[in-house]
Every structure is written in C-alpha cells, then in structure tokens.
Protein backbone atom coordinates (compact mmCIF):
# COMPACT_ATOMS: atom_id res chain seq x y z
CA UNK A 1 -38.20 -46.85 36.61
CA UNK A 2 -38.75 -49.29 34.10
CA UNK A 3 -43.01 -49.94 35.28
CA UNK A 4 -42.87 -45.92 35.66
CA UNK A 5 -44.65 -46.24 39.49
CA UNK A 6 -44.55 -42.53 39.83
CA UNK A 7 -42.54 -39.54 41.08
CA UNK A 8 -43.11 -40.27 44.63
CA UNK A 9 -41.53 -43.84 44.41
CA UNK A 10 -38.67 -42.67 42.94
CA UNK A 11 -38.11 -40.06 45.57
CA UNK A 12 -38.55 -43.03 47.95
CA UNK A 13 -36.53 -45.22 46.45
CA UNK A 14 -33.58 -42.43 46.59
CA UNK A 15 -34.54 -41.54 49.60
CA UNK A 16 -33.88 -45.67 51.10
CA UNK A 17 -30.47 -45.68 49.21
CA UNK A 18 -29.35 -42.36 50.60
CA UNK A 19 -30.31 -44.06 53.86
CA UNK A 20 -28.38 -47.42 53.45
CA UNK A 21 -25.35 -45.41 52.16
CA UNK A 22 -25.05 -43.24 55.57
CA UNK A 23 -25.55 -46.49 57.77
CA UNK A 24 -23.04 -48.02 55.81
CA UNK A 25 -20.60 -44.77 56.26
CA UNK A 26 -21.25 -44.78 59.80
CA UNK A 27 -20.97 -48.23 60.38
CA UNK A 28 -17.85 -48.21 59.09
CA UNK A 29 -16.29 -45.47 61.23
CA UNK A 30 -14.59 -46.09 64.70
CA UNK A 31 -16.36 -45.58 67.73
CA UNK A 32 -19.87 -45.41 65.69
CA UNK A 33 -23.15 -44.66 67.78
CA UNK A 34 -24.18 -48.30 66.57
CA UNK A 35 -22.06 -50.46 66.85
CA UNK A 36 -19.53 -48.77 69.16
CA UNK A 37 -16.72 -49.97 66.64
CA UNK A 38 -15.78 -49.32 63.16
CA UNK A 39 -16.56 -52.29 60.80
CA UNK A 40 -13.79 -53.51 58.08
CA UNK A 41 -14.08 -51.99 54.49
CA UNK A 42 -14.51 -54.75 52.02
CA UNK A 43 -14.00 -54.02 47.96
CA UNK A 44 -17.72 -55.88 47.40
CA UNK A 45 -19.11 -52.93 50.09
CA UNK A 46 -16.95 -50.22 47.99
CA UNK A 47 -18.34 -51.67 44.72
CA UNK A 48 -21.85 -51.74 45.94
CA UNK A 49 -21.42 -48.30 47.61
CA UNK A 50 -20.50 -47.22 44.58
CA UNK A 51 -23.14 -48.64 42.28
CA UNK A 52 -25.89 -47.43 44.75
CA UNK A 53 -24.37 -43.88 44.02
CA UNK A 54 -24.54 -44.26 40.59
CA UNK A 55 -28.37 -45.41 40.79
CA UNK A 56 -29.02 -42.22 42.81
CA UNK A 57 -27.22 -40.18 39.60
CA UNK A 58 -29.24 -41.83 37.44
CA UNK A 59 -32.53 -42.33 38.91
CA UNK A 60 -32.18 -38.23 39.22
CA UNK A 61 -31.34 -38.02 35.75
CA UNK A 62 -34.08 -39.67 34.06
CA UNK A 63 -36.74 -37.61 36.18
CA UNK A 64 -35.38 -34.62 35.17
CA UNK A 65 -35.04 -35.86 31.66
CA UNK A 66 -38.79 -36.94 31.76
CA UNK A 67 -40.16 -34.26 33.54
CA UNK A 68 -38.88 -32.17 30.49
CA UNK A 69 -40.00 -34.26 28.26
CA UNK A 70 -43.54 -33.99 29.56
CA UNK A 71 -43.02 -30.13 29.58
CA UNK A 72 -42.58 -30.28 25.94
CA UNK A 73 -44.94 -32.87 24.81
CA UNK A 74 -47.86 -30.84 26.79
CA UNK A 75 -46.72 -27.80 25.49
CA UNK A 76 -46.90 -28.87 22.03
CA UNK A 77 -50.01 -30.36 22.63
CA UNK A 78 -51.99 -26.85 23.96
CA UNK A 79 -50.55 -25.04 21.28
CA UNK A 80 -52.05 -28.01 18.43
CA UNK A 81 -55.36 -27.00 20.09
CA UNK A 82 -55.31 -23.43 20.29
C-alpha cells in the first residue's frame, strides 16, 4: 500500500490472504480433505490468523478511504475549471 501498485494488487493481495486463512481453517479441522487429520492450534497460528484479518480490515479501509478521496479531489478539480 505504501508504493501504491494499484487497485488490482490490492484485491490480489486480499484475495491470497483470504486464501491462506481458509487453508489454515481447514487444515486445522478433523478429518480435512488435505490432510485427512486436523492439525494442532498453536497461539503463534492464532496471532498470525489474527493479524492477517486485521490486514484484510485495513487494506479494505484505506481503498475505500482513497477511492473517496480521489472522488473529491477530481470533483473539486472539474468544478475549478468550469
């Protein structure tokens, strides 16, 4: 977010997370179509589970926020002109 790549690499980038958060749910429950067994629950995954939610919050936030922004900042900028 930081080298502002673009809206599409930010849907990406939620997109993988979402991903590695439902592999790590299913991995974790018994009888899993991956594994065939469910895997322990650590407090490091929970803490990393949890900060990759918080990313997803986030990263969501600051699009919308920008994607205002840029609502506003054109709109001030055809009206200057007209």
């Amino acid at each position: 977010m930081i080298r502002k790549w673009g809206l599409p690499w930010y849907l990406i980038g939620i997109g993988g997370t979402i991903i590695l958060i439902v592999l790590f749910v299913i991995t974790r429950m018994p009888g899993n179509p991956i594994t065939g067994r469910g895997g322990p629950v650590s407090p490091l995954g929970l803490a990393i589970e949890v900060f990759q939610v918080a990313f997803i919050g986030l990263a969501i936030a600051i699009i919308i926020y920008e994607s205002k922004r840029r609502k506003q900042l054109s709109g001030k900028t055809a009206s200057e002109t007209a």
